[in-house]
Protein backbone atom coordinates (compact mmCIF):
# COMPACT_ATOMS: atom_id res chain seq x y z
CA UNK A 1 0.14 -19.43 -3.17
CA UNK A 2 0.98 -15.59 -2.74
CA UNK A 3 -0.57 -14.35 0.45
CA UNK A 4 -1.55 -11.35 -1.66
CA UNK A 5 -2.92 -14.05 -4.57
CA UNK A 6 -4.78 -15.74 -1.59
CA UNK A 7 -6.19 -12.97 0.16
CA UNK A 8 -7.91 -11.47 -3.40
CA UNK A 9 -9.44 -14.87 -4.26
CA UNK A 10 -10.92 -15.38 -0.95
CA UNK A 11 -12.66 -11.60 -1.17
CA UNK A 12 -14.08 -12.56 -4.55
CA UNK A 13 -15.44 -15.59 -4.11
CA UNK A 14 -17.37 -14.05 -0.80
CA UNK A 15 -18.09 -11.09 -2.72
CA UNK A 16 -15.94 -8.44 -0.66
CA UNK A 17 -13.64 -5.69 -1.65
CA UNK A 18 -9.88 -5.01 0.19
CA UNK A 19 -9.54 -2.55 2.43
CA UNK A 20 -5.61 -1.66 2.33
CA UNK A 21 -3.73 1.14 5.18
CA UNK A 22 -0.95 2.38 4.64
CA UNK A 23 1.72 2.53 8.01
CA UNK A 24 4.94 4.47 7.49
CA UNK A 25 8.08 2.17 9.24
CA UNK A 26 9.43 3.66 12.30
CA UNK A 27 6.85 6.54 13.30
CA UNK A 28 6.38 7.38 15.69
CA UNK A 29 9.39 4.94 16.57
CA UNK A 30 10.12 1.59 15.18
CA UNK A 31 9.00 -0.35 18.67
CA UNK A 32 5.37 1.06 18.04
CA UNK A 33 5.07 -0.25 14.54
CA UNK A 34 3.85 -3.59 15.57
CA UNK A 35 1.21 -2.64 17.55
CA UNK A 36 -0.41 -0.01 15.26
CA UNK A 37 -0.05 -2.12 12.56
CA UNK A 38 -1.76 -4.86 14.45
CA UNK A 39 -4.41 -2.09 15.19
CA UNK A 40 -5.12 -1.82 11.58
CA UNK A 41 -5.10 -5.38 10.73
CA UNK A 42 -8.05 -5.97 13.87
CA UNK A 43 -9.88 -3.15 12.54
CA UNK A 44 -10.68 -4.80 9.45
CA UNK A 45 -7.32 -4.41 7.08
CA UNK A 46 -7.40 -6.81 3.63
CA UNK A 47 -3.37 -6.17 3.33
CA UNK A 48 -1.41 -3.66 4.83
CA UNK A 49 1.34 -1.78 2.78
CA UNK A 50 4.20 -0.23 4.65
CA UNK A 51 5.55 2.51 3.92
CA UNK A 52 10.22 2.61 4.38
CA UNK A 53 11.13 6.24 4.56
CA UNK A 54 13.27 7.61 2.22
CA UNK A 55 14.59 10.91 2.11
CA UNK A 56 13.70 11.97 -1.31
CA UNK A 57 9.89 10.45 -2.29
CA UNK A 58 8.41 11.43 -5.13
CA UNK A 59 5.15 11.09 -4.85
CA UNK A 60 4.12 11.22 -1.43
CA UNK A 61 2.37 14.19 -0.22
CA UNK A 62 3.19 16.71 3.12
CA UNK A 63 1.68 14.10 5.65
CA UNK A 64 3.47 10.94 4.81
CA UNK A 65 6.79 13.15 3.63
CA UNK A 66 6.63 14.54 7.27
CA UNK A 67 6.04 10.75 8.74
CA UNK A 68 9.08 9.36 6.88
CA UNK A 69 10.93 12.72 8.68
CA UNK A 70 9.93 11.61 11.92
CA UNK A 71 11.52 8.27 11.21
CA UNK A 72 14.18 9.21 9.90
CA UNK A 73 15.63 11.93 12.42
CA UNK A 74 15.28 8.79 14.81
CA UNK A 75 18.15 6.99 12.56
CA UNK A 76 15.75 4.79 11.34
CA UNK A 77 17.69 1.72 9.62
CA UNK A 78 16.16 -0.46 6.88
CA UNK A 79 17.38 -3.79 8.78
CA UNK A 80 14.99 -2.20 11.92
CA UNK A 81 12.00 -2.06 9.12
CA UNK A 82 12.38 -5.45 8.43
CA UNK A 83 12.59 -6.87 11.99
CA UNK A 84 9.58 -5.00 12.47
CA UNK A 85 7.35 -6.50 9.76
CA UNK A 86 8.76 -9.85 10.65
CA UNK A 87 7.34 -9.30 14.43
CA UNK A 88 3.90 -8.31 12.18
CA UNK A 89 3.99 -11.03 10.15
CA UNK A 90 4.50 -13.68 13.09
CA UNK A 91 1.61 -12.29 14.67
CA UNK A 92 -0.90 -12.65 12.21
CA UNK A 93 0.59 -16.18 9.92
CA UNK A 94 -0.60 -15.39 6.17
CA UNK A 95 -2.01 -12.08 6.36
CA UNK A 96 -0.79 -9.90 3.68
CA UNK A 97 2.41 -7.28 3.77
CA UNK A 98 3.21 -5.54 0.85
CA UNK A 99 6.23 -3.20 1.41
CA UNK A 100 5.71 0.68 -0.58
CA UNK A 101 9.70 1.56 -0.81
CA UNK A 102 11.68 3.47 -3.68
CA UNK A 103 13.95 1.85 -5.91
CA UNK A 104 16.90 3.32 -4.40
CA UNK A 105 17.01 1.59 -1.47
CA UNK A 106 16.21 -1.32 -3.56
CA UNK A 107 19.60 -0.58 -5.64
CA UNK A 108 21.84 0.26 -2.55
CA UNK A 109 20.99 -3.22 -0.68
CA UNK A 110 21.35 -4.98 -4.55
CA UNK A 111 17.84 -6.14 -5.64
CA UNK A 112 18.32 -9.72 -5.13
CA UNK A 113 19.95 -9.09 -1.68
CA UNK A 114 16.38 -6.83 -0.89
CA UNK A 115 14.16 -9.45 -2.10
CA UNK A 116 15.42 -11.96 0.12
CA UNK A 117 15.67 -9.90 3.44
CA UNK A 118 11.94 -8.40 2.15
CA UNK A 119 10.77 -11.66 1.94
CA UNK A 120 12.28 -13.16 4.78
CA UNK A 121 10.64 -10.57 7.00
CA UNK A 122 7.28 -11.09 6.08
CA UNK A 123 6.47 -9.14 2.63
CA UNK A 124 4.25 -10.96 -0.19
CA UNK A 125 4.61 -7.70 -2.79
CA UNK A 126 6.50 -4.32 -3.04
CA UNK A 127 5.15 -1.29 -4.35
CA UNK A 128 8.03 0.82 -6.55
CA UNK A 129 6.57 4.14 -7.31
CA UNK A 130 9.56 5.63 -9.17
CA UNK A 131 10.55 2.41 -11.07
CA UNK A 132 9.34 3.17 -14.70
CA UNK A 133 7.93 0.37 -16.32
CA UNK A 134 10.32 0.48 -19.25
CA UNK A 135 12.71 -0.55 -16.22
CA UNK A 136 11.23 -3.20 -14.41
CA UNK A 137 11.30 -6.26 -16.17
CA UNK A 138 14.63 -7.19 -14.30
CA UNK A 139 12.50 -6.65 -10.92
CA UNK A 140 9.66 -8.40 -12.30
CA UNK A 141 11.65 -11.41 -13.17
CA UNK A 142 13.45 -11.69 -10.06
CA UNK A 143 10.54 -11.22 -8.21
CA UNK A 144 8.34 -14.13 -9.86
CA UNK A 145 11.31 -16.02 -10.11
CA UNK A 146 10.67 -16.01 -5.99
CA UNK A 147 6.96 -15.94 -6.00
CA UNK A 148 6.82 -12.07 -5.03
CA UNK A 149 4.50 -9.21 -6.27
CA UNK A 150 5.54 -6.24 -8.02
CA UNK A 151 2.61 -3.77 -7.75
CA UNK A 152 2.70 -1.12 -10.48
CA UNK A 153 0.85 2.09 -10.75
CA UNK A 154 -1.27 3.67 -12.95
CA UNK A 155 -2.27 7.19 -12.92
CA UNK A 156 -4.45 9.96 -14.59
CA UNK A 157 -2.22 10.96 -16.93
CA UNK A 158 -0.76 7.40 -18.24
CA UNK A 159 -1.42 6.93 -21.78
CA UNK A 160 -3.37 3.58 -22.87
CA UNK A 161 -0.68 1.97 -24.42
CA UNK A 162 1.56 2.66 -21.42
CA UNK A 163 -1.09 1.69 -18.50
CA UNK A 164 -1.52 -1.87 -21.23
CA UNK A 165 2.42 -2.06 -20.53
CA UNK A 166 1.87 -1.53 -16.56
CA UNK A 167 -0.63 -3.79 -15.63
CA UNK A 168 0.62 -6.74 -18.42
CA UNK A 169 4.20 -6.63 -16.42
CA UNK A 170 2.37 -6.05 -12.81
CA UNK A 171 1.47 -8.96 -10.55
CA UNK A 172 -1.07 -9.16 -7.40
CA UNK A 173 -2.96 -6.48 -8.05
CA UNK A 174 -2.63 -3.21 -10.17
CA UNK A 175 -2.42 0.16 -7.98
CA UNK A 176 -4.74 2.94 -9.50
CA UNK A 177 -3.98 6.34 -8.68
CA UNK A 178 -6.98 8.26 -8.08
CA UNK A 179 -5.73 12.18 -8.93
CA UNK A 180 -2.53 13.47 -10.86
CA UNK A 181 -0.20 14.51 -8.08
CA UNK A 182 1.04 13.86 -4.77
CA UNK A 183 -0.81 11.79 -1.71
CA UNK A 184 -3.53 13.46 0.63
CA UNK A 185 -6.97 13.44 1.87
CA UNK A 186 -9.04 15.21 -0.92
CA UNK A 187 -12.53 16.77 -0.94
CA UNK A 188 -14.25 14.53 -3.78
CA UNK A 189 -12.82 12.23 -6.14
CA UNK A 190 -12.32 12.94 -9.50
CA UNK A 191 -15.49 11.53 -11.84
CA UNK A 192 -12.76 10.43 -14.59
CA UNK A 193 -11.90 8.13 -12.21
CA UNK A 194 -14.91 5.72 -12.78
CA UNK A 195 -14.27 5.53 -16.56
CA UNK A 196 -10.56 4.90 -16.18
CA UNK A 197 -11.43 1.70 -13.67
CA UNK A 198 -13.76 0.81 -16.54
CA UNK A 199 -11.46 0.92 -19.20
CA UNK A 200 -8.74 -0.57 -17.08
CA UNK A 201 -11.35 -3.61 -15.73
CA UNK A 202 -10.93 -4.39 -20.28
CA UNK A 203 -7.48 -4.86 -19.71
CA UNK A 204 -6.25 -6.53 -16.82
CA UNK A 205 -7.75 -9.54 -14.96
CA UNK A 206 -5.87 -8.13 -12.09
CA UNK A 207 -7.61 -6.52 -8.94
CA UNK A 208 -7.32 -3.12 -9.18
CA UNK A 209 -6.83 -1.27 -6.06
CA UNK A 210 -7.30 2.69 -5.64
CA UNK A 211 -4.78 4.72 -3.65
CA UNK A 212 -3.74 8.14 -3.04
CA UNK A 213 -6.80 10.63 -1.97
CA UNK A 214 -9.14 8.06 -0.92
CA UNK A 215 -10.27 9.60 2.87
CA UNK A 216 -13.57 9.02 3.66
CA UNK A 217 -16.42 6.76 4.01
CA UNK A 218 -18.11 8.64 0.79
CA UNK A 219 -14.91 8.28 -0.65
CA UNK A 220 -14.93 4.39 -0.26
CA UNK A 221 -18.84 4.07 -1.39
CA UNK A 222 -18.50 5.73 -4.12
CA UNK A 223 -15.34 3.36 -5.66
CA UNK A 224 -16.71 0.24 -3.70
CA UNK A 225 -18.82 -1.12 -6.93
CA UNK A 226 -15.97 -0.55 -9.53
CA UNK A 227 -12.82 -1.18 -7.98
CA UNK A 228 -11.60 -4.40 -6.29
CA UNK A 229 -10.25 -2.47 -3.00
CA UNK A 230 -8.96 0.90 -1.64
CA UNK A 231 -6.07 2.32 -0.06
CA UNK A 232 -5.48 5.23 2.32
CA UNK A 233 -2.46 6.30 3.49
CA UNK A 234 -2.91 10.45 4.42
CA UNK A 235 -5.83 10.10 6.55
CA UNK A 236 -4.25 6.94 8.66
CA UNK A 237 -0.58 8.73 8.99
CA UNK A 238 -1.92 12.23 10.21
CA UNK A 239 -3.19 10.77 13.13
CA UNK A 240 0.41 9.53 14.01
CA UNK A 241 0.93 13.26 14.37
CA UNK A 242 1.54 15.37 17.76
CA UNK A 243 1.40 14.02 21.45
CA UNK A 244 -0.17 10.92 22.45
CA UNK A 245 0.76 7.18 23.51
CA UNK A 246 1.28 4.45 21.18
CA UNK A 247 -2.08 3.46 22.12
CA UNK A 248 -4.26 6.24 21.75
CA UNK A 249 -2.61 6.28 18.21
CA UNK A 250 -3.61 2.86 18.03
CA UNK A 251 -7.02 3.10 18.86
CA UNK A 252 -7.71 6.88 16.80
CA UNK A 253 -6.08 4.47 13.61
CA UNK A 254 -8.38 1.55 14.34
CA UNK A 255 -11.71 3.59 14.40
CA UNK A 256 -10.67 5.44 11.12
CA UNK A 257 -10.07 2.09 9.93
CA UNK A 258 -13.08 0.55 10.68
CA UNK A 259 -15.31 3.37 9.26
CA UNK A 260 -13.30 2.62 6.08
CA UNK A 261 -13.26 -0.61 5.94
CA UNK A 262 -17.22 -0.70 6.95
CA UNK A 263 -17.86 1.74 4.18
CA UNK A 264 -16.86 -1.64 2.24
CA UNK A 265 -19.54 -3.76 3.17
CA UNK A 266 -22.42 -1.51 3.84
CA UNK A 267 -26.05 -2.60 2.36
């Protein structure tokens, strides 16, 4: 089975929710992305997405834009992403990587040529925020054809009969954009938000998994009891920021992550 299937049946049957960071390839440097990712995963991570810097994202906010800079002005090459989540995924056998990455780099490499490398090094599911869904059923296909997720996203401002397209054509679990724009740490949550999980929980059998502006532990208890997990990306990645060694990065990550992924569980 899926290591993304897997992980989701396990946390239902014990009656848990996911708690999913987000770690951008390569920053501060590639040779550090092992150990903060293992950071993350101790601290209490469900799955871990990865984030492969691109030049152009489209819907990533000023602290993860700046963290695929930082990778990037260090020549950052996709083969050096994918040796890195392989040492990840040989370090902890099974555990979840799903790989957040723009269709363009998907195109350049050839999609069937991606897959394989992806899923040599480790990934279970990739996250393709600027594939439309009225363009991915060649993805899809050639993705369950090799038993791989293709997490979709819904947002805000997607239309019923488009989000019923998404999350019928998405696999593993369906990613639920909390606010209508880019990434980032946000005051409150929108109270839409609530209904649109509800409607959404008619429609899909699929976890559904809420992502961009989730920050805080009030952030996390207020989605814990309609959602199936949470993902934060801002709040992990701005900590990668400035001075510091690789492991005072990796221990300021790992207590975020643990109030996070304790906001999950508390009575």
């Amino acid at each position: 089975m899926n290591a993304i299937d897997s992980t989701f049946a396990d946390l239902r049957k014990q009656g848990k929710k996911a708690f999913i960071p987000f770690l951008t390839a390569g920053d501060p440097n590639i040779r550090a992305t092992p150990a903060l990712a293992k950071a993350l995963i101790d601290a209490g991570a469900s799955l871990l997405e990865i984030g492969f810097p691109y030049s152009d994202p489209i819907a990533d906010g000023p602290v993860i834009q700046a963290s695929y800079t930082r990778a990037l002005d260090l020549a950052l090459k996709l083969d050096e992403t994918f040796a890195a989540a392989r040492k990840i995924a040989d370090a902890s056998p099974g555990f979840p990587l799903a790989a957040m990455v723009s269709y363009s780099l998907i195109h350049r490499r050839g999609p069937d040529r991606f897959l394989a490398l992806a899923m040599g090094a480790g990934f279970s599911g990739l996250i393709v925020p600027d594939l439309p869904v009225e363009e991915s059923p060649t993805l899809a296909e050639l993705c369950g054809s090799r038993e791989c997720k293709l997490i979709q996203l819904v947002t805000p401002t997607t239309s019923p009969d488009r989000a019923r397209r998404i999350v019928r054509s998405s696999s593993g679990f369906v990613y639920v954009v909390s606010i209508a724009g880019i990434t980032g740490g946000q005051v409150a949550l929108p109270p839409e938000l609530l209904d649109q999980l509800r409607w959404l929980r008619g429609e899909t059998d699929l976890p559904l998994c809420v992502g961009f502006g989730v920050s805080k532990p009030e952030h996390v208890r207020t989605l814990r009891d309609h959602c199936d997990g949470v993902i934060v990306g801002s709040a992990l990645v701005r900590l990668l920021e400035g001075a510091g060694s690789v492991e005072e990065k990796a221990d300021r990550l790992a207590a975020l992550s643990r109030s996070l992924a304790g906001a999950l569980i508390e009575a």
